[in-house]
N, C-alpha and C. Protein backbone atom coordinates (compact mmCIF):
# COMPACT_ATOMS: atom_id res chain seq x y z
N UNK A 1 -2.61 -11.81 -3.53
CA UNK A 1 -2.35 -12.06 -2.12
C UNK A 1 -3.57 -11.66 -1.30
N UNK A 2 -3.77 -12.27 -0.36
CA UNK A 2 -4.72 -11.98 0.64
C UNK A 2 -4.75 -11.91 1.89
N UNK A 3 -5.23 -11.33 2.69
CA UNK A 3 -5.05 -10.98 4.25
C UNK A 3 -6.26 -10.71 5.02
N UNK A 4 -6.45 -10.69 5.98
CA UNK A 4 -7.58 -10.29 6.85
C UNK A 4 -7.54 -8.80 7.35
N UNK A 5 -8.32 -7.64 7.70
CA UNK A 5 -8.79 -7.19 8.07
C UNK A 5 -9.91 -6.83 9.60
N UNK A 6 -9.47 -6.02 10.35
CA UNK A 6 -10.77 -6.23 11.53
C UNK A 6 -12.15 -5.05 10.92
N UNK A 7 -13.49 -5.97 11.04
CA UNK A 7 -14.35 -4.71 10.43
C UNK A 7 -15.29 -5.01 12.05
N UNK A 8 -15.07 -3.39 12.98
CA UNK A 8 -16.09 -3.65 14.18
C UNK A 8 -15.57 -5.32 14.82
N UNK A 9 -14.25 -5.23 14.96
CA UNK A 9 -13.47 -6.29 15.97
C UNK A 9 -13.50 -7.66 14.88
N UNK A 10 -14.48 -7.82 13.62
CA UNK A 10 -14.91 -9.33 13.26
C UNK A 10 -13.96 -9.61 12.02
N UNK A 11 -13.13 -10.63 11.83
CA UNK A 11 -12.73 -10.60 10.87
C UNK A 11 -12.72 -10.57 9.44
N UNK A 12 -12.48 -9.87 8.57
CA UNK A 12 -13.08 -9.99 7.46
C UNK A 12 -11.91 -10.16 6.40
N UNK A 13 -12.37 -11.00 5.12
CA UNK A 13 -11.16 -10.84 3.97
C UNK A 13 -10.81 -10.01 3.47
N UNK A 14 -9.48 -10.01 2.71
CA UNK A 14 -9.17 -8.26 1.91
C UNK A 14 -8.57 -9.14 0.82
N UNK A 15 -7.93 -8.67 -0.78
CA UNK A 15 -7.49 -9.23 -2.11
C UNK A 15 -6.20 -7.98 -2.24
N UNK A 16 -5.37 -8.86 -2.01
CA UNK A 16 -4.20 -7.03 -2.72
C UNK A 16 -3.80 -7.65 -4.29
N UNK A 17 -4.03 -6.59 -4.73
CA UNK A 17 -4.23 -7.20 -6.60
C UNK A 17 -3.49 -5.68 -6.92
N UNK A 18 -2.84 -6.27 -8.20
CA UNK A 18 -2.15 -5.19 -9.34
C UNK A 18 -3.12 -4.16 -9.80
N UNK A 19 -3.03 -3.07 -9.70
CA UNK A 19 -4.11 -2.27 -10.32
C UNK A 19 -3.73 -2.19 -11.84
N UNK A 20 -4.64 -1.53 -12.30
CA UNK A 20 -5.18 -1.40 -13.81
C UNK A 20 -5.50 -0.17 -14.43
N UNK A 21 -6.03 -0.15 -15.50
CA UNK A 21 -6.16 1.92 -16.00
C UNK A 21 -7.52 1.79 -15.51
N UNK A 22 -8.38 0.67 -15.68
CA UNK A 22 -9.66 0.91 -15.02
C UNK A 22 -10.01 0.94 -13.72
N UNK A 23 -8.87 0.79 -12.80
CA UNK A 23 -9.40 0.73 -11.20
C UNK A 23 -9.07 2.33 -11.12
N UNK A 24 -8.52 3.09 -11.74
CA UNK A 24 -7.85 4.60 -11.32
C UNK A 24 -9.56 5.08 -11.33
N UNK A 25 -10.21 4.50 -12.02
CA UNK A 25 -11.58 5.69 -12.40
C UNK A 25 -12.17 5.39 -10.57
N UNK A 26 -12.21 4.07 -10.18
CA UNK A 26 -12.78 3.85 -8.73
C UNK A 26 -12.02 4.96 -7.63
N UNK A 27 -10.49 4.80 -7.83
CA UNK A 27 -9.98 5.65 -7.03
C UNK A 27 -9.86 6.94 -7.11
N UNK A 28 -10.36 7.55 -8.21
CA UNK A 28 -10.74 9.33 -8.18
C UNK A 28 -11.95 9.51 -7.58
N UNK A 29 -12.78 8.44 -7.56
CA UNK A 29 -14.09 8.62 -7.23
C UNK A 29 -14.18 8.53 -5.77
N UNK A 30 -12.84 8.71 -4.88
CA UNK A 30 -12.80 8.45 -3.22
C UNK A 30 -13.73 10.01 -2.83
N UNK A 31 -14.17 10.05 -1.67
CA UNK A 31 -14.29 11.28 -1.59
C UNK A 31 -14.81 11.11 0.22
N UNK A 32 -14.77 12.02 0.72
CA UNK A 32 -14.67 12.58 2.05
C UNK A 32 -16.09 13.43 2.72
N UNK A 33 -16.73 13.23 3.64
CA UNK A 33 -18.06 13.75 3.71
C UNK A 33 -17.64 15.10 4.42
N UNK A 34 -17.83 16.51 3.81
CA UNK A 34 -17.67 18.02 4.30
C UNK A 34 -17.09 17.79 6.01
N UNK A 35 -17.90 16.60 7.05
CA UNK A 35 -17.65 17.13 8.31
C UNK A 35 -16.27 16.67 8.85
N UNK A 36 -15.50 15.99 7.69
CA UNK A 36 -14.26 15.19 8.11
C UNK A 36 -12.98 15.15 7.44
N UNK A 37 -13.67 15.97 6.02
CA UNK A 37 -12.92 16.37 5.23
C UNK A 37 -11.35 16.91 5.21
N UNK A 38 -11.56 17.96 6.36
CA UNK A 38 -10.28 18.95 6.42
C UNK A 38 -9.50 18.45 7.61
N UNK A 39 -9.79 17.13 8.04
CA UNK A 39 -8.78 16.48 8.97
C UNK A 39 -7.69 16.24 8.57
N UNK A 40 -6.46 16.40 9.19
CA UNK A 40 -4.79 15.81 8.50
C UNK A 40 -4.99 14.64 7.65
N UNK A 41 -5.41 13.29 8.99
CA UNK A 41 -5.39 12.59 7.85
C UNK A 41 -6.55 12.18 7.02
N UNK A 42 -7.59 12.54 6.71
CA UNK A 42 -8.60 12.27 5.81
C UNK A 42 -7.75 13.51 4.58
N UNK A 43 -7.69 14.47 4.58
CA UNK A 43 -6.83 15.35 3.78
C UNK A 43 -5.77 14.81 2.69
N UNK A 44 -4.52 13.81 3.33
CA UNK A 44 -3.57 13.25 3.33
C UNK A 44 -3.95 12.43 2.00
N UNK A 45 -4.94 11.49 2.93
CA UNK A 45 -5.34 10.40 2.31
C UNK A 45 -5.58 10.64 1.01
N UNK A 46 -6.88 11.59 0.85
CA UNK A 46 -7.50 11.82 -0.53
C UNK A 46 -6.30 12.26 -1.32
N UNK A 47 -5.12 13.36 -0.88
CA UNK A 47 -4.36 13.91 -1.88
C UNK A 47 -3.07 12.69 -2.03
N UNK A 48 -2.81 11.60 -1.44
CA UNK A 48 -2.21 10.68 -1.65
C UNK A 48 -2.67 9.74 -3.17
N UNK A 49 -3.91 9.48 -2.94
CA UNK A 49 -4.67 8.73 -3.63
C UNK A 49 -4.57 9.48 -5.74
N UNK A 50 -5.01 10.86 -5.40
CA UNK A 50 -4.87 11.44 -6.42
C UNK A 50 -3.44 11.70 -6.97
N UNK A 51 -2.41 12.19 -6.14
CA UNK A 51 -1.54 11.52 -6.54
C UNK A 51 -0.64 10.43 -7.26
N UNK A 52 -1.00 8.95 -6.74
CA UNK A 52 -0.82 8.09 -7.06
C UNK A 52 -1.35 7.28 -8.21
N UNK A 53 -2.48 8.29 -8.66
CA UNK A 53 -3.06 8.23 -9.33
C UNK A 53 -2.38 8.47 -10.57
N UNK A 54 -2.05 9.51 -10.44
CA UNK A 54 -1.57 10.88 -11.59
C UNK A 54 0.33 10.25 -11.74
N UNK A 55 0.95 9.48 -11.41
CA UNK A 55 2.26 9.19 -10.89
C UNK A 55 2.36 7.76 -11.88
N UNK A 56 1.36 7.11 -11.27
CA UNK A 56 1.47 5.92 -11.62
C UNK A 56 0.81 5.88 -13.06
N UNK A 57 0.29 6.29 -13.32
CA UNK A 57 -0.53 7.05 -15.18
C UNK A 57 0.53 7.45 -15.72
N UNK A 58 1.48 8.61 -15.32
CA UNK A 58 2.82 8.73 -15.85
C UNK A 58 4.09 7.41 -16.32
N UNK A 59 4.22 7.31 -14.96
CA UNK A 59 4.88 6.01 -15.06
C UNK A 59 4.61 4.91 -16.30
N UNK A 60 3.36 4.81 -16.81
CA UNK A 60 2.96 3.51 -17.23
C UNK A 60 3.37 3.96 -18.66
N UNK A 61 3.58 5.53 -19.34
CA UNK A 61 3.95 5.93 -20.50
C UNK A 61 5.31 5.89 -20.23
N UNK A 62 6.22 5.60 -19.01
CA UNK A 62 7.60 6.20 -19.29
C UNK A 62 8.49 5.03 -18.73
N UNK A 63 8.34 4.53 -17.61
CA UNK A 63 8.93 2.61 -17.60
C UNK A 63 8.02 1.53 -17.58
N UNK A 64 8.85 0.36 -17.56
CA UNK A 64 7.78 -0.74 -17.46
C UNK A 64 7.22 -0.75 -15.93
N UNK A 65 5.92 -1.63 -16.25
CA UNK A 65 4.61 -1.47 -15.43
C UNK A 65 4.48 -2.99 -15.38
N UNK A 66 4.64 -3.72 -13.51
CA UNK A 66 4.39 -4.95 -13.40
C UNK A 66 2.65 -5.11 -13.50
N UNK A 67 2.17 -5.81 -13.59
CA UNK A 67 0.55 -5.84 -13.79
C UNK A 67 0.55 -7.20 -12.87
N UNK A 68 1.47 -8.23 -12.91
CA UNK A 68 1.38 -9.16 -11.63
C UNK A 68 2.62 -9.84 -11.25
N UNK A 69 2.32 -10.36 -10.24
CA UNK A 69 4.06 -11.24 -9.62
C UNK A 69 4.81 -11.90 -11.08
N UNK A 70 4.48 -12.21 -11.99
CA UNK A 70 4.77 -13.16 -12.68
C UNK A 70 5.64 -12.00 -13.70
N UNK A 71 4.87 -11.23 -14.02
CA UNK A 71 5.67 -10.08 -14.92
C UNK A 71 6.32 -9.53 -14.32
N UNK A 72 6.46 -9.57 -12.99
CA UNK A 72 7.97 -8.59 -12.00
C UNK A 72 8.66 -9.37 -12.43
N UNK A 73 8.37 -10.50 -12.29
CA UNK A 73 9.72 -11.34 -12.99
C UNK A 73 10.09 -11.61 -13.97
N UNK A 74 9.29 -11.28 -15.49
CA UNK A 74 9.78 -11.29 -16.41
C UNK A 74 10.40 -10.02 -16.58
N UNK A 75 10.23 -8.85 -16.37
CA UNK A 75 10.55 -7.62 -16.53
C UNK A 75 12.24 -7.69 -16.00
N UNK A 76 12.11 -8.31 -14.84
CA UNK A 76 13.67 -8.02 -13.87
C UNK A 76 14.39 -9.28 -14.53
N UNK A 77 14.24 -10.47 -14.54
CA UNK A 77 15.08 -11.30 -15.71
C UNK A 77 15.27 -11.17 -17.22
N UNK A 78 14.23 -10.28 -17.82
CA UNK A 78 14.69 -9.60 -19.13
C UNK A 78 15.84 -7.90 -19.11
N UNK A 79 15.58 -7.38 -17.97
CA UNK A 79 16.35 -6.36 -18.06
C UNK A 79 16.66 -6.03 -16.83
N UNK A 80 17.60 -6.28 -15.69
CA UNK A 80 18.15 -6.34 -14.21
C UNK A 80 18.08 -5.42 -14.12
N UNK A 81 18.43 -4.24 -14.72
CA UNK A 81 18.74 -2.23 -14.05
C UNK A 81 17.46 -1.74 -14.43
N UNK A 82 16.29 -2.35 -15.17
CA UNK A 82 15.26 -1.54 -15.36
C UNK A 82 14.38 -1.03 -14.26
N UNK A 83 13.78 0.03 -14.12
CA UNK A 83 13.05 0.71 -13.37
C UNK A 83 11.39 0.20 -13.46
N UNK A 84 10.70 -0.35 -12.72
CA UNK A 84 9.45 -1.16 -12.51
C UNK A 84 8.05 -0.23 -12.11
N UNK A 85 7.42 -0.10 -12.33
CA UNK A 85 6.45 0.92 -11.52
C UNK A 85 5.32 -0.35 -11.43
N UNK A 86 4.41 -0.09 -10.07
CA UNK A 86 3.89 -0.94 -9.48
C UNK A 86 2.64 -0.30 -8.64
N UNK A 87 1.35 -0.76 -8.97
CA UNK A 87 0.33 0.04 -8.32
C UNK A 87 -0.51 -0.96 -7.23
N UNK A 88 -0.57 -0.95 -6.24
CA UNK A 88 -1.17 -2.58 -5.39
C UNK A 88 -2.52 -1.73 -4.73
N UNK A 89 -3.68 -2.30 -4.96
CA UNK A 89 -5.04 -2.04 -4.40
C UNK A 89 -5.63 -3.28 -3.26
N UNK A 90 -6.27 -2.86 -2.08
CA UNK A 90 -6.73 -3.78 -1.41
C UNK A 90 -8.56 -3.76 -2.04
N UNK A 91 -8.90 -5.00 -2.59
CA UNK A 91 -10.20 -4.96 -2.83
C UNK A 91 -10.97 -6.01 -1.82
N UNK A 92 -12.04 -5.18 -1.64
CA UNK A 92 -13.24 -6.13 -0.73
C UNK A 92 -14.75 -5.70 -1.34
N UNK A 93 -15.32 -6.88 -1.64
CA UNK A 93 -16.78 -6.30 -2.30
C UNK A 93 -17.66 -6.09 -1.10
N UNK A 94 -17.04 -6.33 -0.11
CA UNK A 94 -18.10 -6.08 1.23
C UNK A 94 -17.79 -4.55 1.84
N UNK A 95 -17.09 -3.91 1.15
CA UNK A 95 -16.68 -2.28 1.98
C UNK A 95 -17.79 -1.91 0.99
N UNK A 96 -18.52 -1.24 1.49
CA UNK A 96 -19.81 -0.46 1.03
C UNK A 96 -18.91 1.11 0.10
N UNK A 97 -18.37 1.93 1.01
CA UNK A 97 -17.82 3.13 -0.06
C UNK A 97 -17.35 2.83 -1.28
N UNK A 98 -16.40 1.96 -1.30
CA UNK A 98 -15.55 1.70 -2.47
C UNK A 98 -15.51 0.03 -2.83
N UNK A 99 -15.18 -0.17 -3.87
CA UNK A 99 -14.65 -1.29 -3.85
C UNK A 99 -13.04 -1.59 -3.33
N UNK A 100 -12.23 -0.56 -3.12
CA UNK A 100 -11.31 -0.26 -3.06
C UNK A 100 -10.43 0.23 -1.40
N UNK A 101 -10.20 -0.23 -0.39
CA UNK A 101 -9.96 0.23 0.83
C UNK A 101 -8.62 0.72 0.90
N UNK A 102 -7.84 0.55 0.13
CA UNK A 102 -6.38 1.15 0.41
C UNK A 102 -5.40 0.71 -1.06
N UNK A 103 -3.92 1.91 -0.77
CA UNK A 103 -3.46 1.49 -2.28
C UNK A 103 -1.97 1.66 -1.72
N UNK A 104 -1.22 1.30 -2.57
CA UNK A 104 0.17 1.13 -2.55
C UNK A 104 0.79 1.68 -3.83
N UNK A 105 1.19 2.86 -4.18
CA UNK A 105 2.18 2.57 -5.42
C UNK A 105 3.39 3.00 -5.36
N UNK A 106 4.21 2.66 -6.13
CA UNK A 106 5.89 2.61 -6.05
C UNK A 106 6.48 2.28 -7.27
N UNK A 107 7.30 2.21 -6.96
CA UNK A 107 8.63 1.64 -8.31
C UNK A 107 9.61 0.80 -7.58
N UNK A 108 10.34 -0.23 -8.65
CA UNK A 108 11.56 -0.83 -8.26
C UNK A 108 12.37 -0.40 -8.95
N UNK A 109 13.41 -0.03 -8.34
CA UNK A 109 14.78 0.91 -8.72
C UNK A 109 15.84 -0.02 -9.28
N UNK A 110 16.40 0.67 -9.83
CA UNK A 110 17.29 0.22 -10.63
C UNK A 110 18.27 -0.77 -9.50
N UNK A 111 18.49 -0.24 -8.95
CA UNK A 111 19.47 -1.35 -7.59
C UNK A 111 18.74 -2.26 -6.83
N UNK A 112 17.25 -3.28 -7.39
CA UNK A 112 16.38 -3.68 -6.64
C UNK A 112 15.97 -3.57 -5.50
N UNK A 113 15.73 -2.32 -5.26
CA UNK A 113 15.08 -1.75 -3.56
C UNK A 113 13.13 -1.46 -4.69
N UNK A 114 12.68 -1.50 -3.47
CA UNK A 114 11.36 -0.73 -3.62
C UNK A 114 11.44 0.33 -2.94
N UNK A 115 10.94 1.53 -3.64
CA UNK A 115 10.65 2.90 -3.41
C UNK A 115 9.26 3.08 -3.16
N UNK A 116 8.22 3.15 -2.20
CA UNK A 116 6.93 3.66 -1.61
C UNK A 116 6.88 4.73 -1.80
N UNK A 117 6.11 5.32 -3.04
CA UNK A 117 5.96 6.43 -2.93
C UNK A 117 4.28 6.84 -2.11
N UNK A 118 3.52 6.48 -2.26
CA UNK A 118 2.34 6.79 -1.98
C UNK A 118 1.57 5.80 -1.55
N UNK A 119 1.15 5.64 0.05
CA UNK A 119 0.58 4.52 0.93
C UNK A 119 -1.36 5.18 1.04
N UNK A 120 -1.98 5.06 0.91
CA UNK A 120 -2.95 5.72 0.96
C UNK A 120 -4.22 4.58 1.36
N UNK A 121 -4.87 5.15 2.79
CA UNK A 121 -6.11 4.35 3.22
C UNK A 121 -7.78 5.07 3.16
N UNK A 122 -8.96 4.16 2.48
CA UNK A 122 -9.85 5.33 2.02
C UNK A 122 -10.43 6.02 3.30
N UNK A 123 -10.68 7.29 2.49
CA UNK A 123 -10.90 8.60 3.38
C UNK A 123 -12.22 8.08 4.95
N UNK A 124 -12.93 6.78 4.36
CA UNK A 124 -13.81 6.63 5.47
C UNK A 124 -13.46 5.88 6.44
N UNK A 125 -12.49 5.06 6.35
CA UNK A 125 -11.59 4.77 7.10
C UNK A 125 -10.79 5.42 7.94
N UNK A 126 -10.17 5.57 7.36
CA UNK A 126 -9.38 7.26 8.29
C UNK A 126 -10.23 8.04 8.97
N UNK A 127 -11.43 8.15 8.12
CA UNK A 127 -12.29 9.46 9.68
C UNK A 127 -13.12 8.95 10.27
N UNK A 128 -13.04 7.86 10.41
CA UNK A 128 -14.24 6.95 11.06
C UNK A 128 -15.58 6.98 10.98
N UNK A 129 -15.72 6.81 9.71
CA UNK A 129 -17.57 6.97 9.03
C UNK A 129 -18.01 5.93 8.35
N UNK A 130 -17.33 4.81 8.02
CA UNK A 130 -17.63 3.68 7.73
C UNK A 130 -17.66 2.88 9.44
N UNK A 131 -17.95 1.57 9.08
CA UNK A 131 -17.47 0.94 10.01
C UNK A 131 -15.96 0.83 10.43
N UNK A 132 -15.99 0.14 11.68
CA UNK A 132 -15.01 0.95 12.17
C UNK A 132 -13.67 -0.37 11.71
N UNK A 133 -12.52 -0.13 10.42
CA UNK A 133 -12.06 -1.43 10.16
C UNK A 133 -10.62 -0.66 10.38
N UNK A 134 -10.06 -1.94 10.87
CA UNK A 134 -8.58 -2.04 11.28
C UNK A 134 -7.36 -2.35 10.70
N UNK A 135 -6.29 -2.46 10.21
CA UNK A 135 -5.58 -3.36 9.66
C UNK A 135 -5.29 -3.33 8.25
N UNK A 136 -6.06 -2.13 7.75
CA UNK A 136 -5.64 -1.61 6.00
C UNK A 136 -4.19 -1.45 5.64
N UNK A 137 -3.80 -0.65 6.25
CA UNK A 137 -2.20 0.21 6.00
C UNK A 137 -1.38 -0.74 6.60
N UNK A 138 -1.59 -1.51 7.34
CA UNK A 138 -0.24 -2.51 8.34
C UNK A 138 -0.32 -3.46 7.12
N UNK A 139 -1.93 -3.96 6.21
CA UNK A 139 -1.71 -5.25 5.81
C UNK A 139 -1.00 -4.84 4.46
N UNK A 140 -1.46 -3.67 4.10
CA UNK A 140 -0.11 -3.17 2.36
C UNK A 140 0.87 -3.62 2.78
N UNK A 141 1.12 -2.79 3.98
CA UNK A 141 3.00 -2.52 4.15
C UNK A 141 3.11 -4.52 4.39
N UNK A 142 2.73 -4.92 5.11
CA UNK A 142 2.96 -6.24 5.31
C UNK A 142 3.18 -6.65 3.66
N UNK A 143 2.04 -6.63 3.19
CA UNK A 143 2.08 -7.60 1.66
C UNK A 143 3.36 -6.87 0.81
N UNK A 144 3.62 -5.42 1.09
CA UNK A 144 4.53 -5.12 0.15
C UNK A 144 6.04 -5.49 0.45
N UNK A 145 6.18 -6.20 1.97
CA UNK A 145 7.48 -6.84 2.25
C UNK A 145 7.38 -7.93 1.86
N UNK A 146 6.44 -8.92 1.82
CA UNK A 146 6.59 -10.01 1.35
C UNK A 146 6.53 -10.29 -0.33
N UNK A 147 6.15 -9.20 -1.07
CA UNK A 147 6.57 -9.03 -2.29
C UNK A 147 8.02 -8.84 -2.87
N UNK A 148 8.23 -8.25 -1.88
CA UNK A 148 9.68 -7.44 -2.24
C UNK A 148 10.65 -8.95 -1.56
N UNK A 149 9.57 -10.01 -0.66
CA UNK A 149 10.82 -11.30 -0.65
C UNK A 149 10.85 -12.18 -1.46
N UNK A 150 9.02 -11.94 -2.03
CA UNK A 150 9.55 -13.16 -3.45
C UNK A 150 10.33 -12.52 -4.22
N UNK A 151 10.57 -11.13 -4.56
CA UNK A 151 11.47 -11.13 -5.70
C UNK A 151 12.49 -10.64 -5.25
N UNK A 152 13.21 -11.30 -3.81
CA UNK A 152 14.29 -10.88 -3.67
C UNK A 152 14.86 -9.13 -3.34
N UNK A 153 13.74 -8.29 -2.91
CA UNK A 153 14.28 -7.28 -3.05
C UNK A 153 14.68 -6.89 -1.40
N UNK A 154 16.09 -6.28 -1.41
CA UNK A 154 16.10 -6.34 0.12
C UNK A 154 15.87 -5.33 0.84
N UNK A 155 15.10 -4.31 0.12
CA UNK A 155 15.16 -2.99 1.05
C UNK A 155 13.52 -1.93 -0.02
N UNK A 156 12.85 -1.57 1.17
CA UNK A 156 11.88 -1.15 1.18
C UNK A 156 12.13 0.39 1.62
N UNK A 157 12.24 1.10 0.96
CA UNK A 157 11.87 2.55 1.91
C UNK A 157 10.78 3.48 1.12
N UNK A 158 10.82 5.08 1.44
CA UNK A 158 9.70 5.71 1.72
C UNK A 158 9.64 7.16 2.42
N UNK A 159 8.68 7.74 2.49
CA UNK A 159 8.79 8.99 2.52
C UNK A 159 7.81 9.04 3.64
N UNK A 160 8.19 9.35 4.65
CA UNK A 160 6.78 9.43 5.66
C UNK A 160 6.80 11.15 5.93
N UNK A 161 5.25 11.36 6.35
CA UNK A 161 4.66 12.66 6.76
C UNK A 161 4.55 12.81 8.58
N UNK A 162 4.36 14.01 8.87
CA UNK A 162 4.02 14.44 10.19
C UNK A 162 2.94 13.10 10.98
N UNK A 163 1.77 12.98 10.03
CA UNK A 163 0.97 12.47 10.16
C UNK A 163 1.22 10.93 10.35
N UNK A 164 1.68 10.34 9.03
CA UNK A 164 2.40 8.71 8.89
C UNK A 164 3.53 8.45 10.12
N UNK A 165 4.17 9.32 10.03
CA UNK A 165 5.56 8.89 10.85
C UNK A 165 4.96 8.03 12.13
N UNK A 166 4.29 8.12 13.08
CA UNK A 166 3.67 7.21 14.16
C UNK A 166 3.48 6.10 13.87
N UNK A 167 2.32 6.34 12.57
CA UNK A 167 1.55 4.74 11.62
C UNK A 167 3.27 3.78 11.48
N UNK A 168 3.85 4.37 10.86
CA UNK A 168 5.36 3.45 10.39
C UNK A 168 5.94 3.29 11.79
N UNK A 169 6.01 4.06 12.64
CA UNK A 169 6.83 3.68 13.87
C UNK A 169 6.36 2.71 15.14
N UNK A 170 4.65 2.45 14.83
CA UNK A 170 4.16 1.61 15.53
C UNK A 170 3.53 0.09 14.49
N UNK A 171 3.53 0.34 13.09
CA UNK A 171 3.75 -1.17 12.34
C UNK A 171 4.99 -1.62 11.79
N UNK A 172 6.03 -1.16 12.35
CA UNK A 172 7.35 -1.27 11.60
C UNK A 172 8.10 -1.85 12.87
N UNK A 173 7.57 -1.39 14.28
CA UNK A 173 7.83 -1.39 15.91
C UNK A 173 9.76 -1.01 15.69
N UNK A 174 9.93 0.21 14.72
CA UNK A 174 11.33 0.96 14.83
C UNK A 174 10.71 2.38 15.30
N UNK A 175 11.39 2.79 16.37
CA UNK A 175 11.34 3.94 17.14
C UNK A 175 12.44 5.39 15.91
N UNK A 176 11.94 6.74 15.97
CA UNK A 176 12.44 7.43 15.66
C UNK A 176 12.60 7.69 14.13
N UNK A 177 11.26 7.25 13.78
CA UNK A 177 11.05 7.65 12.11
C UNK A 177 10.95 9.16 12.36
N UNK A 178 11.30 9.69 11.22
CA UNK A 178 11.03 11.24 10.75
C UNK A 178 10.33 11.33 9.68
N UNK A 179 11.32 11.88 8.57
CA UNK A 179 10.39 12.19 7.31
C UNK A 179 11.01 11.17 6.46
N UNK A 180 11.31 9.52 6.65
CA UNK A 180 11.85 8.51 6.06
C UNK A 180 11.52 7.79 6.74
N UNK A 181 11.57 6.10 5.97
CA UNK A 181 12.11 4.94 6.22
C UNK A 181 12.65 4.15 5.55
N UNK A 182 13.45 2.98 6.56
CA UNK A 182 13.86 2.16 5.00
C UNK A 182 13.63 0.51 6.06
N UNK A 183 12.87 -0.37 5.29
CA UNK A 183 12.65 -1.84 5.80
C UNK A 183 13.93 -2.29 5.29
N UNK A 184 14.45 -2.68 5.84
CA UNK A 184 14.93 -3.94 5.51
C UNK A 184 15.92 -4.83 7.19
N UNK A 185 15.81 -6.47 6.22
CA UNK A 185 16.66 -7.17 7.08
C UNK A 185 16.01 -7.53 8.27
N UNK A 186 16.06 -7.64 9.83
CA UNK A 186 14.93 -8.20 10.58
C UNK A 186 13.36 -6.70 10.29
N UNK A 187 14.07 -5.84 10.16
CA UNK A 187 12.42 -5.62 10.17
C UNK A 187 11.28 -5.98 8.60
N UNK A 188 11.91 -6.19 7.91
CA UNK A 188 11.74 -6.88 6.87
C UNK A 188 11.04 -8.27 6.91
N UNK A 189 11.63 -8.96 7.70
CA UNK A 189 11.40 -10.54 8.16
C UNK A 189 10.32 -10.42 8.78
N UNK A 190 10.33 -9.40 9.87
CA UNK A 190 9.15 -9.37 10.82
C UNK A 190 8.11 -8.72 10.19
N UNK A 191 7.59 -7.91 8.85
CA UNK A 191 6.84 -7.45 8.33
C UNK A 191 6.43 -8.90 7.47
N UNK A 192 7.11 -9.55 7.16
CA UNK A 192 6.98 -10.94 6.37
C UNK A 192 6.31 -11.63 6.83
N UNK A 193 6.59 -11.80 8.23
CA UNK A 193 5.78 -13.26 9.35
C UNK A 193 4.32 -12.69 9.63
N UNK A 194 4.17 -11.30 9.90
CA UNK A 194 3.16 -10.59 10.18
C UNK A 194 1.99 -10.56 8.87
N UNK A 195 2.76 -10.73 7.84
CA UNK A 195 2.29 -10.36 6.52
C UNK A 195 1.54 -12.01 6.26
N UNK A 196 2.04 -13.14 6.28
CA UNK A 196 1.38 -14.58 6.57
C UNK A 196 0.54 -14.80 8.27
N UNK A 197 1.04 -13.83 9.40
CA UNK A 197 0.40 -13.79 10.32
C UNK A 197 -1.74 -13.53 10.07
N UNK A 198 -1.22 -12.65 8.96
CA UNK A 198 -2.86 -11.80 9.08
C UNK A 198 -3.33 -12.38 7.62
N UNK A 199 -2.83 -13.37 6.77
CA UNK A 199 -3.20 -14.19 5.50
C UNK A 199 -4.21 -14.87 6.32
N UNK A 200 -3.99 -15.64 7.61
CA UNK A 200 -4.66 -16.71 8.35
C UNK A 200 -5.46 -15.99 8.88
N UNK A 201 -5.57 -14.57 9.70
CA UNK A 201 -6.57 -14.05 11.10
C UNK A 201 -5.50 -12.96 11.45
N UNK A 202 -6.20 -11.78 11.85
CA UNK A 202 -5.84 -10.88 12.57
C UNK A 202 -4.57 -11.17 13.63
N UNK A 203 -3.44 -10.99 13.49
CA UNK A 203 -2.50 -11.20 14.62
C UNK A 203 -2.58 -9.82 15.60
């Protein structure tokens, strides 16, 4: 799947692709420059990342592991109650830090919901030391609703922080997140339209 990005107002492409055991080595390698480091969210970020790291490495020894749209669906039409683990990377060969600008990983639960465990945008992003790009974290959450509509899944939730809770309450436009959420149904739809909104150009 693909989406746009703002880099310094101009639009630029982004790739959200299945990660792999070899993209984890790119994403340990995130790192934070000393003067921006100990910000909430540059902090967040990096220990999200490592996380998801370490989660989704587990996962891949203990349920099945979609690697692309096509195997979500063999996995969920060979076994309906099985538990899915799922790692989504935004790649751009034009972001100078990483190849890598943001990640998504989760599982699909046994009752076909997606579970978000770990949303994570890179650390230069967040502290504003790259150029200045827009639209990382809205375009996951976007692509990960419209994933969850090709395969039918009707409910998205998640664990939000002190920090996130705003990010979800102003790309989700639901007032009164805490330390949760859950998509579904029109805000679902509207993460969907938004999610083909920014395939074409920045909405």
């Amino acid at each position: 799947m693909r989406f746009q990005v703002l880099v310094n107002d101009e639009a630029r492409p982004v790739e959200l692709i299945f990660g792999s055991v070899a993209d984890l080595a790119l994403l340990n390698r995130w790192r934070a420059p000393v003067s921006i480091a100990s910000r909430p969210g540059v902090r967040d970020t990096l220990e999200f990342a490592r996380l998801a790291s370490k989660r989704w490495r587990y996962y891949r020894r203990s349920i099945a592991t979609a690697s692309n749209l096509e195997s979500f669906r063999t996995i969920i039409a060979r076994e309906p109650k099985v538990e899915i683990s799922f790692l989504l990377l935004v790649r751009a060969d034009w972001f100078k830090p990483s190849r890598f600008l943001g990640l998504a990983q989760g599982r699909r639960s046994y009752c076909h919901h997606f579970i978000l465990e770990f949303l994570s945008v890179h650390p230069a992003i967040v502290g504003g030391t790259a150029p200045q790009v827009r639209g990382v974290g809205a375009g996951i959450l976007y692509s990960l609703a419209e994933l969850a509509g090709l395969l039918g899944v009707p409910l998205v939730w998640g664990e939000a922080t002190a920090f996130s809770a705003p990010f979800y309450e102003h790309t989700l436009n639901v007032r009164g997140i805490t330390d949760h959420f859950f998509i579904q149904n029109t805000p679902l739809e509207r993460c969907r339209r938004f999610f083909r909104e920014k395939a074409h150009g920045v909405a």
